[in-house]
C-alpha atoms as a PDB file:
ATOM      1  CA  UNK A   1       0.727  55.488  63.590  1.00  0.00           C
ATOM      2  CA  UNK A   2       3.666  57.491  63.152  1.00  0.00           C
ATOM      3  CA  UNK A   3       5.423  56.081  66.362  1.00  0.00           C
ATOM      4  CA  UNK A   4       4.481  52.529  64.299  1.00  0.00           C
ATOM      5  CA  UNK A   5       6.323  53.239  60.928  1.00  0.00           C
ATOM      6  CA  UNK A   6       9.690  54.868  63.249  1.00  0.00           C
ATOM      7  CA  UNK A   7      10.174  51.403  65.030  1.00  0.00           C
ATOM      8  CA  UNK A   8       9.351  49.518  61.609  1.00  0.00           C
ATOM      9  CA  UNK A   9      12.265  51.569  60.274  1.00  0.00           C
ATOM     10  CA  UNK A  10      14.572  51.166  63.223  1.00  0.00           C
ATOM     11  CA  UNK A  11      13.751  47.548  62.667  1.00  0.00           C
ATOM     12  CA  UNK A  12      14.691  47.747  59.359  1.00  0.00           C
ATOM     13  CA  UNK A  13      17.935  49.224  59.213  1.00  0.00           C
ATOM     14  CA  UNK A  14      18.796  46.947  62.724  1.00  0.00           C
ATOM     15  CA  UNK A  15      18.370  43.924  60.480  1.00  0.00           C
ATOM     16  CA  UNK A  16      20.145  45.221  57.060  1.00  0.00           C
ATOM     17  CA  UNK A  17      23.961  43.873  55.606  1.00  0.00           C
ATOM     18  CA  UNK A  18      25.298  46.870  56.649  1.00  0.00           C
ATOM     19  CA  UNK A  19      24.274  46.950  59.966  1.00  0.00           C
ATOM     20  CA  UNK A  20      26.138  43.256  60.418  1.00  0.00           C
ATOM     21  CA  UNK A  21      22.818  42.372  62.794  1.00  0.00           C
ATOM     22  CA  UNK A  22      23.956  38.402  62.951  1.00  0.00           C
ATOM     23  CA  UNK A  23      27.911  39.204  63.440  1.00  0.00           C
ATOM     24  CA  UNK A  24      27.088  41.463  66.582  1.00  0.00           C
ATOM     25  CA  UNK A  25      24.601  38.941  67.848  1.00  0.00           C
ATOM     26  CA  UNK A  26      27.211  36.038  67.354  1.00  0.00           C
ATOM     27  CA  UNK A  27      30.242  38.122  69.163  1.00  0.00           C
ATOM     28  CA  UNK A  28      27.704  38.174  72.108  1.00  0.00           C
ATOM     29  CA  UNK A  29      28.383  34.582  73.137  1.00  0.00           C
ATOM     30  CA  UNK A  30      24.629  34.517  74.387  1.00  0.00           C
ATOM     31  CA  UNK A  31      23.764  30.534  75.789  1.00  0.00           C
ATOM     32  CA  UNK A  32      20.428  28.930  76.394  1.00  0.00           C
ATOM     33  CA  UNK A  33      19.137  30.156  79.322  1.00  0.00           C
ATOM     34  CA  UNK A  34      21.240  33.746  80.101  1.00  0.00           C
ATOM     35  CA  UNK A  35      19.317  36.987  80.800  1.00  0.00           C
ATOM     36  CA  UNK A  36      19.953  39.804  78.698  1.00  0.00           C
ATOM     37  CA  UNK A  37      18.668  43.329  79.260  1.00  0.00           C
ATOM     38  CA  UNK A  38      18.228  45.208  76.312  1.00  0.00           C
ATOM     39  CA  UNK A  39      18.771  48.736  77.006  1.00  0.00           C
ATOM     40  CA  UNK A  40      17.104  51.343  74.597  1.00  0.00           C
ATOM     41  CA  UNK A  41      15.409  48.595  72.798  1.00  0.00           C
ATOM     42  CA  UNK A  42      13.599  50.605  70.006  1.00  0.00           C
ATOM     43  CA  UNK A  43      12.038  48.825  68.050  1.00  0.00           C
ATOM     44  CA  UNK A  44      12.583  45.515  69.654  1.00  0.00           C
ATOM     45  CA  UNK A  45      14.927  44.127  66.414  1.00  0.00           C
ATOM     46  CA  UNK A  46      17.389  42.717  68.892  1.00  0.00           C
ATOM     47  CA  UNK A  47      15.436  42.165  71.869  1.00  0.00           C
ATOM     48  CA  UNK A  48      13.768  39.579  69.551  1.00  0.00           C
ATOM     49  CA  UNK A  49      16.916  38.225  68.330  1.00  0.00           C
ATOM     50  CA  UNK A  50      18.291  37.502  71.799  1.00  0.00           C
ATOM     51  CA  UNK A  51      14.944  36.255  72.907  1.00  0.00           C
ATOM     52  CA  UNK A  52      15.162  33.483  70.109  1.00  0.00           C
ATOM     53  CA  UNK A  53      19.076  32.672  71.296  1.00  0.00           C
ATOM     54  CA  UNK A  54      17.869  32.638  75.024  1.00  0.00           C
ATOM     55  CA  UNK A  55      15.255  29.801  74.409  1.00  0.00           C
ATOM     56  CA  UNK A  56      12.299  29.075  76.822  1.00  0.00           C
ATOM     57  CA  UNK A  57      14.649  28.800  79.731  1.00  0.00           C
ATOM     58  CA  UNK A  58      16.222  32.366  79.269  1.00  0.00           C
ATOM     59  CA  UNK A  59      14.931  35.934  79.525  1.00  0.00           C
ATOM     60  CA  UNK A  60      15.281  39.521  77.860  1.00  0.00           C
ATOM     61  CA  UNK A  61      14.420  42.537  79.328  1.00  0.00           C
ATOM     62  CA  UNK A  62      13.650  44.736  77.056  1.00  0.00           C
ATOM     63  CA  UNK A  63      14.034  48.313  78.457  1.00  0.00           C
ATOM     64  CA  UNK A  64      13.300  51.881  77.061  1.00  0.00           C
ATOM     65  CA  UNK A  65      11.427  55.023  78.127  1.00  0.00           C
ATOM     66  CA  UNK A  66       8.959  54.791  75.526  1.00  0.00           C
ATOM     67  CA  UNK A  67       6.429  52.772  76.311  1.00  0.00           C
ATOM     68  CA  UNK A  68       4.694  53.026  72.670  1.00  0.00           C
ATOM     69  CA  UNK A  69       8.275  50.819  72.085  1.00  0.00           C
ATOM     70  CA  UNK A  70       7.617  48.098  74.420  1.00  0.00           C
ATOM     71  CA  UNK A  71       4.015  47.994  73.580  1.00  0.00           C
ATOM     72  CA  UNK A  72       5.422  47.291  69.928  1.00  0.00           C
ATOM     73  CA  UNK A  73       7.721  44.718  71.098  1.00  0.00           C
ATOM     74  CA  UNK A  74       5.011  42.830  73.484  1.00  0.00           C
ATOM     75  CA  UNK A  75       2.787  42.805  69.969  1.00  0.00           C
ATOM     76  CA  UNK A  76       5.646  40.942  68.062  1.00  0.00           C
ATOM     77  CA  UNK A  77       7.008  38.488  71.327  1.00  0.00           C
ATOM     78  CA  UNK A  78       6.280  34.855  70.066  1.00  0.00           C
ATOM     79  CA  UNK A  79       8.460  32.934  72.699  1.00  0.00           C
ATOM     80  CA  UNK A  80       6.953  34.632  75.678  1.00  0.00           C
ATOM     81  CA  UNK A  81      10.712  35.158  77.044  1.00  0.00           C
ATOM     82  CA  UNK A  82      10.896  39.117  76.982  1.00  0.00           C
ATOM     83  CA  UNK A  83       9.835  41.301  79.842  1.00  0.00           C
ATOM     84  CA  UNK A  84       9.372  44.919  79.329  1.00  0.00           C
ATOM     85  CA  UNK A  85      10.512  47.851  81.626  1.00  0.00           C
ATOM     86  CA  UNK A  86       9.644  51.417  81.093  1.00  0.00           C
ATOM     87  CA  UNK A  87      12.150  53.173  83.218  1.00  0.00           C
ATOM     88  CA  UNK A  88      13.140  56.894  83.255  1.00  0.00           C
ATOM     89  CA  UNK A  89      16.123  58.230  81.941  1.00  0.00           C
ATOM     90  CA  UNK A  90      18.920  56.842  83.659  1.00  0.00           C
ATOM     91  CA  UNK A  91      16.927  54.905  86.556  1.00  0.00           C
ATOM     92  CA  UNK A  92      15.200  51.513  86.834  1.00  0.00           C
ATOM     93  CA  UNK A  93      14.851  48.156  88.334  1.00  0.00           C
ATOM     94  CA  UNK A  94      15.054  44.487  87.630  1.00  0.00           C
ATOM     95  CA  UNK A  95      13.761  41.622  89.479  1.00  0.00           C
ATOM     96  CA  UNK A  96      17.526  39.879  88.823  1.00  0.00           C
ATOM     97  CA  UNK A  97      20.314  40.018  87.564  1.00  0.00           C
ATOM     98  CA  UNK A  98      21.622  39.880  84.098  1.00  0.00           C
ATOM     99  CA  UNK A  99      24.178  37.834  82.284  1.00  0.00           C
ATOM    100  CA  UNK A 100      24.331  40.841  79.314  1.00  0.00           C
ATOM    101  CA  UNK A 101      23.594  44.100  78.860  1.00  0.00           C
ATOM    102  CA  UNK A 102      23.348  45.577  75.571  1.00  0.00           C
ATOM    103  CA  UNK A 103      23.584  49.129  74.522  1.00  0.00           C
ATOM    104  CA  UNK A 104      23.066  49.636  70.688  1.00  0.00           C
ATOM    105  CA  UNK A 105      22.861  53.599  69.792  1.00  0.00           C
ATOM    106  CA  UNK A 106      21.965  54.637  73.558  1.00  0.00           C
ATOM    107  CA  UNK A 107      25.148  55.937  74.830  1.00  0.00           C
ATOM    108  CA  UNK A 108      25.481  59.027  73.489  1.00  0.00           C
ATOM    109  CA  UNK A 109      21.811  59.992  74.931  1.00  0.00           C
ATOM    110  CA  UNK A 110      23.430  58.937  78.733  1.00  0.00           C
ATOM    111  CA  UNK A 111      23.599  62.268  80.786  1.00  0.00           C
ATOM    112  CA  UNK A 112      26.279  60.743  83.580  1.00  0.00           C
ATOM    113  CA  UNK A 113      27.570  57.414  81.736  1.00  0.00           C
ATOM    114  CA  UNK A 114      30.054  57.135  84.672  1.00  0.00           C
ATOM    115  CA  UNK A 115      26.814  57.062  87.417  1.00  0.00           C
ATOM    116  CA  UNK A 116      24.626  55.352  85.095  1.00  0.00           C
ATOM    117  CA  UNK A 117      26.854  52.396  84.403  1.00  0.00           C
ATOM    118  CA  UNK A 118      28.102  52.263  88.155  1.00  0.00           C
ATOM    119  CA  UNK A 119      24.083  51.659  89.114  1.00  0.00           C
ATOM    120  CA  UNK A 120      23.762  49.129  86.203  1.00  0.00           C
ATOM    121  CA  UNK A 121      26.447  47.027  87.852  1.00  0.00           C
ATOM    122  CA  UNK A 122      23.772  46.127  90.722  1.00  0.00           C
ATOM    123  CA  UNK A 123      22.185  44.313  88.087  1.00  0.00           C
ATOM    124  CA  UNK A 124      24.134  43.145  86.241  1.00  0.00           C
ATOM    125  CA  UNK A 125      26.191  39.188  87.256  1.00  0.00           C
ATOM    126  CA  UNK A 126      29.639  38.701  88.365  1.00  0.00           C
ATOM    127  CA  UNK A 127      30.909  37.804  85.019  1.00  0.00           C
ATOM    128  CA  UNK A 128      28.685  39.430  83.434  1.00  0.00           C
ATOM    129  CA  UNK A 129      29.077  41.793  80.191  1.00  0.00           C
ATOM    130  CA  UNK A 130      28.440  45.159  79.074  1.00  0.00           C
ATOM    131  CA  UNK A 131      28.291  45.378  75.360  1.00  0.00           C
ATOM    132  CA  UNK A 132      28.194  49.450  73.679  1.00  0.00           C
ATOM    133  CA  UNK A 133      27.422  49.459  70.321  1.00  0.00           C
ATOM    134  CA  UNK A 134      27.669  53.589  69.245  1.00  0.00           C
ATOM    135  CA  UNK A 135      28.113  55.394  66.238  1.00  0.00           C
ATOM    136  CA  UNK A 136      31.438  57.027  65.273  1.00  0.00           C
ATOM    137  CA  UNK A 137      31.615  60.574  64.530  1.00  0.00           C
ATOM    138  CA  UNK A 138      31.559  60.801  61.111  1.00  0.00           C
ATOM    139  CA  UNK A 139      32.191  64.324  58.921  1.00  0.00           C
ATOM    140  CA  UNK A 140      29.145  66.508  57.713  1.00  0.00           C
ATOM    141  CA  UNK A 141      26.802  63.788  58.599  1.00  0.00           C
ATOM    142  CA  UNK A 142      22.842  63.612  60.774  1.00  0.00           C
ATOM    143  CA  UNK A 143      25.410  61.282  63.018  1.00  0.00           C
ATOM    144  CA  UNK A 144      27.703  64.479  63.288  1.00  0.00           C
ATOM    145  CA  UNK A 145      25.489  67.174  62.598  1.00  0.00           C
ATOM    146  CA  UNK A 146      23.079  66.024  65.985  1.00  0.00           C
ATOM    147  CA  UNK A 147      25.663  64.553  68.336  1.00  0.00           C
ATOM    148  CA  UNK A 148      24.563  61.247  68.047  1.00  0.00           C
ATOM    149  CA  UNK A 149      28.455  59.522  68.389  1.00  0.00           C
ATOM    150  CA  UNK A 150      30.099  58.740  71.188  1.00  0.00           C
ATOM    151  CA  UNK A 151      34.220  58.288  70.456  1.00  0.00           C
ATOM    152  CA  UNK A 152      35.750  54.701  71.651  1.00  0.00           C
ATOM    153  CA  UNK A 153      38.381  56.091  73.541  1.00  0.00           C
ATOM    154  CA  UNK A 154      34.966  58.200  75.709  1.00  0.00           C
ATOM    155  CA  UNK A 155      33.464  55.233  76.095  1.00  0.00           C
ATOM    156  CA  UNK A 156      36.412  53.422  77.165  1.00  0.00           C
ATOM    157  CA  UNK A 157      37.634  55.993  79.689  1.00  0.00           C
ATOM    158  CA  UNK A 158      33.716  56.236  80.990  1.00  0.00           C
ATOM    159  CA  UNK A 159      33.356  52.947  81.871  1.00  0.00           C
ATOM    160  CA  UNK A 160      36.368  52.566  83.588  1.00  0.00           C
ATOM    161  CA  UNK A 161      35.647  55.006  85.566  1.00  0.00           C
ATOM    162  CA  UNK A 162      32.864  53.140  86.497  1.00  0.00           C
ATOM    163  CA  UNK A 163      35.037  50.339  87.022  1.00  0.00           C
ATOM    164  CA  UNK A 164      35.004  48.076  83.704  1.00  0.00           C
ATOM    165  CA  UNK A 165      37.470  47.034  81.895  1.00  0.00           C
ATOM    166  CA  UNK A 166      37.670  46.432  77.952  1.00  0.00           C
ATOM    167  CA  UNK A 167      37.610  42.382  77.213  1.00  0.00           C
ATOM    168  CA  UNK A 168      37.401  42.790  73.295  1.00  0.00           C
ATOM    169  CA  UNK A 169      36.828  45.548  70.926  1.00  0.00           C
ATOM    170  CA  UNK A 170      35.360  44.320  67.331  1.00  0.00           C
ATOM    171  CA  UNK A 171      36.288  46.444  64.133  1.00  0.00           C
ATOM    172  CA  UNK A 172      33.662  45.118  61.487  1.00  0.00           C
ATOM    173  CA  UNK A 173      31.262  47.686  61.797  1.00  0.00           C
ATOM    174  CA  UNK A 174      31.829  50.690  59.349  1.00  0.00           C
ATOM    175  CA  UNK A 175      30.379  53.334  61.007  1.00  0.00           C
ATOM    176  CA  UNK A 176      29.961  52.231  64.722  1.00  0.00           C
ATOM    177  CA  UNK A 177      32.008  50.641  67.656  1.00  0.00           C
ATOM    178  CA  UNK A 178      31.515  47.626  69.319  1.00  0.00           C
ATOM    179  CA  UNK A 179      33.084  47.187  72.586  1.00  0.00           C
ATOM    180  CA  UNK A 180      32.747  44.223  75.628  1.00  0.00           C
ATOM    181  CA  UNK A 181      33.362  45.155  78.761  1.00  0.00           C
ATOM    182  CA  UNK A 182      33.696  43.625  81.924  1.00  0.00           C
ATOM    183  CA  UNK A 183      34.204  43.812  85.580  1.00  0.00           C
ATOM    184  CA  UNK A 184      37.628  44.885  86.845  1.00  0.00           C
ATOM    185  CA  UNK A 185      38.984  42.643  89.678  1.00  0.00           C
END
């Protein structure tokens, strides 16, 4: 029950003004038909968003180590389009690969960002994208207080170390960034 009312909530505050929930998912660029692996789905909010922009021909992975998460997500899938993956911490597998991955509040719970996004990139298409969405360390704050922020310019020099590249950075979230990044040649 408990588990329940968290991912309700997560839902919730996913799909709020604040949170700008169509903005991100329209800076995405997501077409009929891509793949997009949702990593640290939650409560499924977005998973369920992309699944919608994907159509019938398109797929979303939603992926998490909770499984009490995917089962919630499964319960609410009405286009039959999402897959779920229970994976372990910084480990899994697809079947293919993706045209999208998105990371919305999970990178500051990465142990080894540089590892973990250097074994996404088997997954993950030639032109395809990594979004991070984190939130920005705020002053005396649950965000601050618990180490739940990640800074830009960490996730920046992480991934390119892992050997993306910025393509845009977006600025209209108030308390979170939102960076795309992509494959360096």
């Amino acid at each position: 029950m408990f588990d329940e009312f968290r991912l309700k909530m997560l839902n919730k505050k996913a799909s709020t003004k604040d949170s700008n929930p169509d903005e991100i998912v329209e800076n995405l660029g997501i077409n009929k038909g891509d793949i997009i692996g949702d990593i640290g789905a939650g409560g499924g909010y977005f998973t369920l968003e992309f699944s919608k922009k994907v159509g019938g021909n398109g797929k979303v992975y939603a992926i998490d180590t909770n499984q009490k998460s995917l089962d919630y997500i499964s319960k609410n899938n009405t286009l039959n389009n999402i897959e779920t993956k229970l994976v372990e911490d910084d480990e899994f597998v697809l079947p293919e690969k993706v045209d999208i991955f998105f990371l919305r509040n999970v990178f500051h719970h990465l142990q080894d960002p540089v590892e973990y996004f250097k074994n996404l990139s088997v997954y993950l298409k030639n032109e395809g994208l990594i979004v991070v969405i984190d939130y920005k360390k705020k002053g005396f704050s649950f965000v601050g207080m618990f180490g739940h922020y990640t800074s830009e310019d960490d996730i920046i020099k992480q991934l390119e170390a892992a050997g993306f590249g910025v393509l845009k950075q977006y600025d209209f979230l108030q308390d979170q960034s939102f960076i795309k990044f992509k494959r360096r040649n």
